[in-house]
C-alpha atoms as a PDB file:
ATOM      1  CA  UNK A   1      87.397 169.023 -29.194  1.00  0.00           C
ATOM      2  CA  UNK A   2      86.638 170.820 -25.480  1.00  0.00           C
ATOM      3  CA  UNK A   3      85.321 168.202 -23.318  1.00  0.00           C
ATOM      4  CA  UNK A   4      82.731 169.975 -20.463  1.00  0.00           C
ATOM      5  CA  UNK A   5      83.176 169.097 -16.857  1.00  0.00           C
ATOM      6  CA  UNK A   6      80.614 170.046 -14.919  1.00  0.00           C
ATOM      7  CA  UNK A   7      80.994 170.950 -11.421  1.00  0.00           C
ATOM      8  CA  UNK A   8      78.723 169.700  -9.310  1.00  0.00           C
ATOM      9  CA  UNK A   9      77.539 171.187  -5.960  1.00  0.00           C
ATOM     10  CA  UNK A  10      78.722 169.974  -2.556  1.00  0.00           C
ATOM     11  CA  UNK A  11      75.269 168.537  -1.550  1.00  0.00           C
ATOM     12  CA  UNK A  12      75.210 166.719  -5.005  1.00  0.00           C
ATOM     13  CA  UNK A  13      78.249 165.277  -5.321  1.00  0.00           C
ATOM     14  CA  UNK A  14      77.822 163.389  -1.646  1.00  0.00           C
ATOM     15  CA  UNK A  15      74.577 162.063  -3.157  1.00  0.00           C
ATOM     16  CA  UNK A  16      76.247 160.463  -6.617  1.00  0.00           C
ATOM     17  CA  UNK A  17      79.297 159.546  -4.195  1.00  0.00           C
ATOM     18  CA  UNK A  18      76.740 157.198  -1.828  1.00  0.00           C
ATOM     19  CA  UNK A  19      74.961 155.529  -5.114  1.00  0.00           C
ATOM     20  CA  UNK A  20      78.168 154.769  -6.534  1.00  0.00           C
ATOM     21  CA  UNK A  21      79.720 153.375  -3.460  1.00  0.00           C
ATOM     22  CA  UNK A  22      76.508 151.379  -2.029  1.00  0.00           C
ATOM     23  CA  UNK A  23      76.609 147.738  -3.722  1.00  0.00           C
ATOM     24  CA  UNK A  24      72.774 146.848  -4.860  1.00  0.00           C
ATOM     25  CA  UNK A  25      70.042 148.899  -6.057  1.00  0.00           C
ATOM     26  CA  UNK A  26      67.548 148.057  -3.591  1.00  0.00           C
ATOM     27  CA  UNK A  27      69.952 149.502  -0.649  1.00  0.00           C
ATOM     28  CA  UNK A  28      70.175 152.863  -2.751  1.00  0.00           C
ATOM     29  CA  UNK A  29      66.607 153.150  -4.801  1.00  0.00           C
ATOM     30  CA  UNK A  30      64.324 155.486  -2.235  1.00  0.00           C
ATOM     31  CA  UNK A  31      67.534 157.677  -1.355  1.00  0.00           C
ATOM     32  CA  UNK A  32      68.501 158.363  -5.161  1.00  0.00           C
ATOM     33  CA  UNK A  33      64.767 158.610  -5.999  1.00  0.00           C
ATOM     34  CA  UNK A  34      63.872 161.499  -3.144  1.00  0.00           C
ATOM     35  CA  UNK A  35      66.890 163.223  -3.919  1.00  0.00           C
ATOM     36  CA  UNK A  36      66.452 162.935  -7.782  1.00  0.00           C
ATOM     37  CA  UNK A  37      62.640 164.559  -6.584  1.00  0.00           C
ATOM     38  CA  UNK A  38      64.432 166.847  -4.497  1.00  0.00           C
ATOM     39  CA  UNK A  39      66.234 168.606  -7.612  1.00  0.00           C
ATOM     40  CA  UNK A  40      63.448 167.774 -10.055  1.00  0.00           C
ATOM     41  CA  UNK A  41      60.806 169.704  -7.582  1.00  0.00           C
ATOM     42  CA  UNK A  42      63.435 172.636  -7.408  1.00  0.00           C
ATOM     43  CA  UNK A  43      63.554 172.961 -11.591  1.00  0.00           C
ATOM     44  CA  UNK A  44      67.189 171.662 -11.378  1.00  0.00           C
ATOM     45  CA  UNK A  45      66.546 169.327 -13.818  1.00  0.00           C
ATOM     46  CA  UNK A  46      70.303 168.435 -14.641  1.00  0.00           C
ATOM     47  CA  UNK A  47      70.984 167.642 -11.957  1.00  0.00           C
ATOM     48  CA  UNK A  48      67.724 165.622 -10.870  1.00  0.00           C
ATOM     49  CA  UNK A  49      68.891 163.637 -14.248  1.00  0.00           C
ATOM     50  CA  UNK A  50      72.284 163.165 -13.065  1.00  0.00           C
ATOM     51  CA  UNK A  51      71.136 161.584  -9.270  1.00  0.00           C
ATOM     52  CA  UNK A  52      68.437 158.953 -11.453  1.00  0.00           C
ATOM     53  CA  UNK A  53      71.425 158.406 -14.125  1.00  0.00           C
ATOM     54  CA  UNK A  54      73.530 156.565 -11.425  1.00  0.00           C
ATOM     55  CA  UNK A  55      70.765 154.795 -10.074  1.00  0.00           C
ATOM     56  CA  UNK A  56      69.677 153.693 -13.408  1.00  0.00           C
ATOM     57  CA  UNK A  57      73.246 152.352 -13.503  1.00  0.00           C
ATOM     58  CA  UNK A  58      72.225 149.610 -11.099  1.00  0.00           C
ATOM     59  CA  UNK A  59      69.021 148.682 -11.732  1.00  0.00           C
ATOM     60  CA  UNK A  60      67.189 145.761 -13.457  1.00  0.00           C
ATOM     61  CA  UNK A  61      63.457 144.977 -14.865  1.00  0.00           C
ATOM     62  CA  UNK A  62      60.469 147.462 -14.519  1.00  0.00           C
ATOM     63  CA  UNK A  63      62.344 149.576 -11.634  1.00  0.00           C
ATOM     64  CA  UNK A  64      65.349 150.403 -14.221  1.00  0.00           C
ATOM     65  CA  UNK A  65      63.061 151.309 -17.440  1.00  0.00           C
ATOM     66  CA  UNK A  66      61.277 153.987 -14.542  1.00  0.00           C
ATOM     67  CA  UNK A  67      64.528 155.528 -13.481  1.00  0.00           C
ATOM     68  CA  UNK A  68      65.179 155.778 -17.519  1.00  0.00           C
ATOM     69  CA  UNK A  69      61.535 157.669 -18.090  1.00  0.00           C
ATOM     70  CA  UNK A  70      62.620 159.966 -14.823  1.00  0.00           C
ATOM     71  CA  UNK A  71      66.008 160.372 -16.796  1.00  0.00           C
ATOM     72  CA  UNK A  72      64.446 161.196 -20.230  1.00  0.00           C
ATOM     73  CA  UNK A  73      61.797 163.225 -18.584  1.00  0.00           C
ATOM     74  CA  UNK A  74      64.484 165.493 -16.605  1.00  0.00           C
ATOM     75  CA  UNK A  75      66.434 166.540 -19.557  1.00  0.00           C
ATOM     76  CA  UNK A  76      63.428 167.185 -21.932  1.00  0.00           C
ATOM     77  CA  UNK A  77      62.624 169.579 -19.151  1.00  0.00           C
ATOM     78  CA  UNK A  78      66.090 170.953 -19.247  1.00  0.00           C
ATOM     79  CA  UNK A  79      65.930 171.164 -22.831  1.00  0.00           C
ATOM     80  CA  UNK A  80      62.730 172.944 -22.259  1.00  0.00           C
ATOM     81  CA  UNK A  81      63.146 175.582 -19.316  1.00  0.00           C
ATOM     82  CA  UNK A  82      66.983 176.032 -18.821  1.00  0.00           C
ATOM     83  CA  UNK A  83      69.071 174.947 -22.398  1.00  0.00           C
ATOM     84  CA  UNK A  84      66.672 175.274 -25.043  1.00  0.00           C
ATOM     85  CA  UNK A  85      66.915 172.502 -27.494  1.00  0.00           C
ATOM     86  CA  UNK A  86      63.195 171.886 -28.842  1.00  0.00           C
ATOM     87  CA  UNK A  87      64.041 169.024 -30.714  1.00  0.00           C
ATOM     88  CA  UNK A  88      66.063 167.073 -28.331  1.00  0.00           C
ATOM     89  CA  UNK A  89      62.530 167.675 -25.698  1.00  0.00           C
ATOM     90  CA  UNK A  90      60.632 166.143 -28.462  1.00  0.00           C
ATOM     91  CA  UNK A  91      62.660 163.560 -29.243  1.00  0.00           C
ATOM     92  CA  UNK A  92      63.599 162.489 -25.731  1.00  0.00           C
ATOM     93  CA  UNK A  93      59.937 163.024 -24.639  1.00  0.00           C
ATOM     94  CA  UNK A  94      58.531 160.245 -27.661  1.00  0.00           C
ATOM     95  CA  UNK A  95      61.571 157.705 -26.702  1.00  0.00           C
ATOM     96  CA  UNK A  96      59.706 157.983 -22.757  1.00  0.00           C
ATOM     97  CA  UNK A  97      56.277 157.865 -24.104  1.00  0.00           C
ATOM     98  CA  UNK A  98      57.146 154.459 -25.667  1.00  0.00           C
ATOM     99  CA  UNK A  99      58.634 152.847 -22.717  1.00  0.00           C
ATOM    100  CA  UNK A 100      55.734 154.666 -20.359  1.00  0.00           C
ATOM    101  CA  UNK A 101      53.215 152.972 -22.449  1.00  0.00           C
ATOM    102  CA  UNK A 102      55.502 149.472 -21.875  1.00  0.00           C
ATOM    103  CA  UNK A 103      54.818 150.091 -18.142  1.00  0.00           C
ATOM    104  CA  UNK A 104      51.392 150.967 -17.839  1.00  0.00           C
ATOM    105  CA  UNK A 105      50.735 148.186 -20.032  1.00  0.00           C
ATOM    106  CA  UNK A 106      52.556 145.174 -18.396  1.00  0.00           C
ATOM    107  CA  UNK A 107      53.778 146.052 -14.685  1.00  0.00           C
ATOM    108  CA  UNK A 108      52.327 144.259 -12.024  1.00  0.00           C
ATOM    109  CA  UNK A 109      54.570 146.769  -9.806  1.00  0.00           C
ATOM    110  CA  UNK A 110      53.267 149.868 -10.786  1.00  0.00           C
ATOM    111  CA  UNK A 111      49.646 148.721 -11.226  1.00  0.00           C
ATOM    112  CA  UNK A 112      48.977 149.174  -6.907  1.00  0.00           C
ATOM    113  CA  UNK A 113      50.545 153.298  -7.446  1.00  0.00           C
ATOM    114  CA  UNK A 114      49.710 154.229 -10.986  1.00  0.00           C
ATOM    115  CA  UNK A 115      49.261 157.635  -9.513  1.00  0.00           C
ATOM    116  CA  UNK A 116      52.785 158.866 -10.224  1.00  0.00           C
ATOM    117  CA  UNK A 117      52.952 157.342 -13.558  1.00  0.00           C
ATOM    118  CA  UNK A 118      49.668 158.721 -14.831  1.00  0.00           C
ATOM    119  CA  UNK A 119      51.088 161.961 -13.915  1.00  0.00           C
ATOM    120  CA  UNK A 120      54.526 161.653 -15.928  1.00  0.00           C
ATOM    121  CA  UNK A 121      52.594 160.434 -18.727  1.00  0.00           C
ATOM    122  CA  UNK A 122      50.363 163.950 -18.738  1.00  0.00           C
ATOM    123  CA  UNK A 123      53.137 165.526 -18.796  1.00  0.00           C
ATOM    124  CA  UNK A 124      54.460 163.619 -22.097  1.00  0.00           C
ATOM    125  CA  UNK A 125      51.544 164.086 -23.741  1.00  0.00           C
ATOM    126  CA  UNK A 126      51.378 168.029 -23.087  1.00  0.00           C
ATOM    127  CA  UNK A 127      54.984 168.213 -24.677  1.00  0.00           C
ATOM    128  CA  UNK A 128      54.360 166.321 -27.504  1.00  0.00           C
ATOM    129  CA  UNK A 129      51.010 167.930 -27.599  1.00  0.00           C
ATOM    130  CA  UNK A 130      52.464 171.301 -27.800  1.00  0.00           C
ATOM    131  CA  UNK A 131      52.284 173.321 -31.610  1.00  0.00           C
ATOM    132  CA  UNK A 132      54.564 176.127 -30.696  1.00  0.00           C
ATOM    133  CA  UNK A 133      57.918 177.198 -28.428  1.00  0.00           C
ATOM    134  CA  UNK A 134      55.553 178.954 -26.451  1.00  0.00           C
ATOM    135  CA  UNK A 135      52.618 176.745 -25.554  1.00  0.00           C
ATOM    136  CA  UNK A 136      55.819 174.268 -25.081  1.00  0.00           C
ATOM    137  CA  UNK A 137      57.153 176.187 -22.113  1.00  0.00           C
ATOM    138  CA  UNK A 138      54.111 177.099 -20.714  1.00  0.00           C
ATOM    139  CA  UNK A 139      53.315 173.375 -20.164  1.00  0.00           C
ATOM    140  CA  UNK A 140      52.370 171.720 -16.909  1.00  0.00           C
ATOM    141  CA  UNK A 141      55.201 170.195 -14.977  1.00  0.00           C
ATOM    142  CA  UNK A 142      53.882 168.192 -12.451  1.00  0.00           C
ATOM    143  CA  UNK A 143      55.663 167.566  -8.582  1.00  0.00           C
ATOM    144  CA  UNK A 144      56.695 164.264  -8.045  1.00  0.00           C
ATOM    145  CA  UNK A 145      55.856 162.417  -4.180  1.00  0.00           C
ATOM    146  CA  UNK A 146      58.833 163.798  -2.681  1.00  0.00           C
ATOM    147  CA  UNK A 147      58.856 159.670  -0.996  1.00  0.00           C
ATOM    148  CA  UNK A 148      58.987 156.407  -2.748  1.00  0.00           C
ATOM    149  CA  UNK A 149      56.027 155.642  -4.208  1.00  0.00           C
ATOM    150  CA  UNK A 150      56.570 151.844  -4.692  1.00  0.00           C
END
């Protein structure tokens, strides 16, 4: 079996390199968050994914299951616009749904900034909304606030 290595750009692989090497999530969140936004907002959604991924890694509570929505959110859109895999969208798209609805629900955090949520969560609902390949990439992808929003 071929195992893929992905080379990552220059610019990207300082980014993963500071996460990794910068001990608690809290001294790491905004940077791996703007520059997650940074690729996201460019349509790089791979690599937006990868940036959150390592994040994720460190993180605990309501901050970690967000960084795992970003995550799920990043490849469906990857599945979507670059590697086409409908199913693995749809799929990956319900699992965030569930764990959106968690947060909305129950976070005192996210409950002073619901804006950003909100906006993920139209952007769920359009996928899983969507009856055909076409209306599917045609949907709305929203920006995200290129700044922490918490």
């Amino acid at each position: 079996m071929k195992m893929h290595s992905y080379i990552f750009d220059q610019d990207l692989e300082s980014a993963l390199d500071r996460i990794k090497s910068i001990s608690g999530s809290e001294l790491t969140r905004e940077f791996a968050y703007e520059k997650g936004v940074f690729y996201y907002n460019s349509g790089q959604y791979f690599e937006a994914h990868e940036v959150w991924e390592f994040q994720w890694k460190k993180e605990v509570s309501e901050i970690k299951i967000f960084f795992q929505i970003l995550i799920q959110m990043a490849i469906a859109l990857n599945k979507i616009h670059v590697r086409p895999n409908w199913n693995g969208a749809f799929s990956l798209t319900a699992k965030a749904k569930g764990k959106m609805e968690t947060l909305l629900h129950s976070s005192q955090l996210f409950s002073k900034n619901p804006s950003i949520l909100l906006e993920i969560q139209k952007l769920i609902e359009s996928i899983l909304e969507s009856n055909s390949e076409e209306e599917l990439r045609s949907v709305r992808v929203p920006s995200l606030p290129s700044q922490w929003p918490f």
